[in-house]
Protein backbone atom coordinates (compact mmCIF):
# COMPACT_ATOMS: atom_id res chain seq x y z
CA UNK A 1 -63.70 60.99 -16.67
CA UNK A 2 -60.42 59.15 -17.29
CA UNK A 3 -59.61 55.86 -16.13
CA UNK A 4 -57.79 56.78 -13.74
CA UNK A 5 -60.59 58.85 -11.87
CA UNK A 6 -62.24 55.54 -11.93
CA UNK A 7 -60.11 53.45 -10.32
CA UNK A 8 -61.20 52.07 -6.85
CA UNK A 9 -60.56 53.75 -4.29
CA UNK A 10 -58.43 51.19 -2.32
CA UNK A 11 -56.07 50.71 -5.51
CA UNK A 12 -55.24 54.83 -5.10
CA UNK A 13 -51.92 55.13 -2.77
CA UNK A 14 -52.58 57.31 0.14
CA UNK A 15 -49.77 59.76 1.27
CA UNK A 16 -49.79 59.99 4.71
CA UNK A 17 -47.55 62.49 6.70
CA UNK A 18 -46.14 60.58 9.24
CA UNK A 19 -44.47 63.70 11.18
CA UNK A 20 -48.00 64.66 11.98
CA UNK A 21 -48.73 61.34 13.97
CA UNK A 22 -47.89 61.05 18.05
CA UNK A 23 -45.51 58.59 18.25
CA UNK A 24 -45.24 57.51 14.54
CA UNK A 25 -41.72 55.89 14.32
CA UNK A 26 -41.07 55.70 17.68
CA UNK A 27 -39.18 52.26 17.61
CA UNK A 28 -37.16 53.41 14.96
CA UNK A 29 -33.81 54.33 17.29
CA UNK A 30 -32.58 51.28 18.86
CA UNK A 31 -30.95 53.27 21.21
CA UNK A 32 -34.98 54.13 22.52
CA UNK A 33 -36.72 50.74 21.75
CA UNK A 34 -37.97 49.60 24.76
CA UNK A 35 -38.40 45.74 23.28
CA UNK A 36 -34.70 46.01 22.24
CA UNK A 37 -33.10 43.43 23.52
CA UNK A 38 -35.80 41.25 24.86
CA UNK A 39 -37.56 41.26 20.98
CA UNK A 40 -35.11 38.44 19.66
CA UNK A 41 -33.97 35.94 22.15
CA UNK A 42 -33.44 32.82 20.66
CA UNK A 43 -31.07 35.13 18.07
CA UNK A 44 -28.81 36.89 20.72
CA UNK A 45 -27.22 36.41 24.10
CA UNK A 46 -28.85 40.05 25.28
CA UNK A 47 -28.50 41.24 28.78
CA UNK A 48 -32.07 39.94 29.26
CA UNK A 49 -31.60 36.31 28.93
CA UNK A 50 -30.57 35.11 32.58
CA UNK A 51 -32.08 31.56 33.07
CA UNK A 52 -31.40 28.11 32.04
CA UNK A 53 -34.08 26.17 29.61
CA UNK A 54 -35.81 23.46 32.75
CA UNK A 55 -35.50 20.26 31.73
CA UNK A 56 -38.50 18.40 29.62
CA UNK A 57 -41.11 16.90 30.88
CA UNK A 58 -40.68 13.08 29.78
CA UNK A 59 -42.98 12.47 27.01
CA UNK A 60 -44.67 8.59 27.17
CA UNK A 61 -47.56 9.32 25.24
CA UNK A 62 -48.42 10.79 21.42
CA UNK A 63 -48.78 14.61 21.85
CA UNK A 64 -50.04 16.53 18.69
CA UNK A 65 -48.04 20.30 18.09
CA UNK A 66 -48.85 22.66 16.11
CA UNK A 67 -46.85 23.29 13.24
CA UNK A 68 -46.15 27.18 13.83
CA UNK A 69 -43.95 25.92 17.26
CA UNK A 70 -40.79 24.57 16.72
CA UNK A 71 -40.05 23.16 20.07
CA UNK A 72 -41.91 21.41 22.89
CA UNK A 73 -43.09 23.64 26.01
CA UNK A 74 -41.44 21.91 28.77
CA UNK A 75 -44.37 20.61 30.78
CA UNK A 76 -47.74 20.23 28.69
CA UNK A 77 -50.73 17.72 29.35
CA UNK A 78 -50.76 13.82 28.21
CA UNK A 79 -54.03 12.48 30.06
CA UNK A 80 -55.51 11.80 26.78
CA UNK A 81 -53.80 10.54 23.93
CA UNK A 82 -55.20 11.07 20.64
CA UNK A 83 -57.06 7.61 19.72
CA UNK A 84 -59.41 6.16 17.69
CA UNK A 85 -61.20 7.70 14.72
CA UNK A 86 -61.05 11.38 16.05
CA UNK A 87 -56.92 11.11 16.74
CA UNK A 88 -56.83 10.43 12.91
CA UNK A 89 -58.85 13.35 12.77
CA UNK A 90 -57.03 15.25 15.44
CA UNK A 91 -53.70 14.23 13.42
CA UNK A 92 -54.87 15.63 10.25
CA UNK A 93 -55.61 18.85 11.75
CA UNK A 94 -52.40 19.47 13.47
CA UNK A 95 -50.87 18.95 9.91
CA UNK A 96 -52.55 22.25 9.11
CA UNK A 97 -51.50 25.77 10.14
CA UNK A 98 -53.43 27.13 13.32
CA UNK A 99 -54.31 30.51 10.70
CA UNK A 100 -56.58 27.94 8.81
CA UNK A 101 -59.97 27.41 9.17
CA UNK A 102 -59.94 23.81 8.48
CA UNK A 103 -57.73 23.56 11.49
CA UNK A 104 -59.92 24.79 14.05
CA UNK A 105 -63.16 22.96 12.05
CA UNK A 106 -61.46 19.46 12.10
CA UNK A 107 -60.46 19.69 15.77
CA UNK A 108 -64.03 21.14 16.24
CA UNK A 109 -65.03 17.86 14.27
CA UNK A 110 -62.71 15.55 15.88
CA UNK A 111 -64.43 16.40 19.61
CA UNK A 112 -67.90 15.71 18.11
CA UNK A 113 -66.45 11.88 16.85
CA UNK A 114 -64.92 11.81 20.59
CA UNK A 115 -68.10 12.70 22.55
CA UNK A 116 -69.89 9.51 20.14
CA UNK A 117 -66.81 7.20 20.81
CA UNK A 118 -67.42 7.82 24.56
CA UNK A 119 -70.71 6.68 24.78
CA UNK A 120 -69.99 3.64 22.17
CA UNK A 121 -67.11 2.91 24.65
CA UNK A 122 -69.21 3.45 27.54
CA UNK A 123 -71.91 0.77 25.94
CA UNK A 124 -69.51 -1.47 25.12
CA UNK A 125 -68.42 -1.40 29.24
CA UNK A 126 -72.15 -2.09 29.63
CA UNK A 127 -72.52 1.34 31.39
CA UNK A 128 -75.63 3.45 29.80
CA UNK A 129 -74.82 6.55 29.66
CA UNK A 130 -77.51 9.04 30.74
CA UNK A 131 -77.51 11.32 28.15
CA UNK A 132 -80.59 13.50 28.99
CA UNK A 133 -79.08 14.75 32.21
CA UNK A 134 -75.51 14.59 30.83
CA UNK A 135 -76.44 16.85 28.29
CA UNK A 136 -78.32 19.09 30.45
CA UNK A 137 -82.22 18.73 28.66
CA UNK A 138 -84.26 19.00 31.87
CA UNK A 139 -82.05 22.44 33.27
CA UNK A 140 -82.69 23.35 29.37
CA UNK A 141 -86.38 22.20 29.33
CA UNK A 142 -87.12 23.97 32.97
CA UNK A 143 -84.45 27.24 32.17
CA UNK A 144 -84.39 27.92 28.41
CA UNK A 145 -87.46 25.98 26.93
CA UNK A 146 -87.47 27.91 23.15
CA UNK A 147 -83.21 27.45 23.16
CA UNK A 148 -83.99 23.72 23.53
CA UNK A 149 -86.70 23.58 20.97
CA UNK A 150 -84.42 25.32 18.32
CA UNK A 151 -81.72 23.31 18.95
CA UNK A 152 -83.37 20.29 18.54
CA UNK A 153 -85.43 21.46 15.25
CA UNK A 154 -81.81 22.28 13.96
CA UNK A 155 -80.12 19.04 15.03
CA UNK A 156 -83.23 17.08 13.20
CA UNK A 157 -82.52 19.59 9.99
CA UNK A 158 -79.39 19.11 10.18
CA UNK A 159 -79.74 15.25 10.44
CA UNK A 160 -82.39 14.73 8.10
CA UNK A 161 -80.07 16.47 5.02
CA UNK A 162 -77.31 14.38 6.16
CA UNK A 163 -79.20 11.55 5.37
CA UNK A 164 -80.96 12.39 2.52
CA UNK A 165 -77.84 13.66 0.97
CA UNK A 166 -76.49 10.23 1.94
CA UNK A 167 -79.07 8.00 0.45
CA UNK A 168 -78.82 9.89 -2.78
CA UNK A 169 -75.40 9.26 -3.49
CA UNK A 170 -75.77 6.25 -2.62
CA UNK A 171 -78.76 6.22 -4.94
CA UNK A 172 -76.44 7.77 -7.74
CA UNK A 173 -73.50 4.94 -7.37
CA UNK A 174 -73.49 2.40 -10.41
CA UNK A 175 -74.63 -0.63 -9.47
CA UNK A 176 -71.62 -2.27 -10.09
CA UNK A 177 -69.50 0.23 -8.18
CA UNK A 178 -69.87 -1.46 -4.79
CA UNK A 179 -67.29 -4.07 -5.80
CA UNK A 180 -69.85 -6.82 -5.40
């Protein structure tokens, strides 16, 4: 068997005739391309471009964009400024590409920090929050008693290795290393 019998298979090229396809190469004339001329608009003046840009939406507040988008919509939604330690967060993420996965985790992230900053905010307003009903246990507890149970077993998992991993690097720091 040579080596080249023993290549894998997806490094072998694959001839394919493309004649024997419905439709292969169908947006090959321009003359029958039915995205021609609406496919490039910002590059042309087509025949399909026949309204004016509206004006923008006046922006007062810090909106995040993603990166991929080069210009503004014109009207998009400011009731919430990014604040606190989830807009640092929220910042950080929209400095990554939306094809990432760290994108979508750190947004993903920066809710979770939001959802604790409301209820320290709330606290701090003297208003205690009630969680149990806010988070929908008793529905849970009457509707879905073994979905409850597992996701509190995994939240306390989940908790206790935070901490533990914590307290051993903290365990593992020189003793000098805490600048005291």
């Amino acid at each position: 068997m040579s080596d080249r019998d023993s290549a894998h298979p997806v490094e072998r090229a694959i001839l394919v005739d493309t004649s024997q396809i419905p439709g292969w190469g169908i947006d090959a004339d321009r003359e029958n391309d039915p995205t021609w001329p609406m496919r490039d608009r910002d590059r042309d003046d087509s025949p399909g471009r026949h309204w004016v840009r509206p004006d923008h939406q006046p922006q007062e507040v810090e909106v995040l964009m993603s990166i991929e988008h080069l210009h503004r919509p014109a009207v998009f939604g400011s009731p919430n400024p990014p604040s606190g330690l989830s807009g640092e967060v929220r910042r950080i993420a929209f400095k990554a590409s939306e094809s990432r996965w760290t994108h979508w985790l750190l947004l993903m992230l920066a809710d979770r920090i939001n959802v604790v900053e409301g209820v320290l905010g709330d606290l701090a307003h003297g208003y205690v929050p009630n969680l149990i009903d806010e988070l929908g246990v008793k529905a849970r507890w009457k509707y879905d008693r073994p979905a409850l149970l597992r996701s509190a077993a995994t939240a306390a998992v989940v908790t206790g290795a935070a901490v533990g991993i914590g307290y051993l690097l903290v365990q593992r720091r020189p003793r000098g290393a805490s600048g005291t």
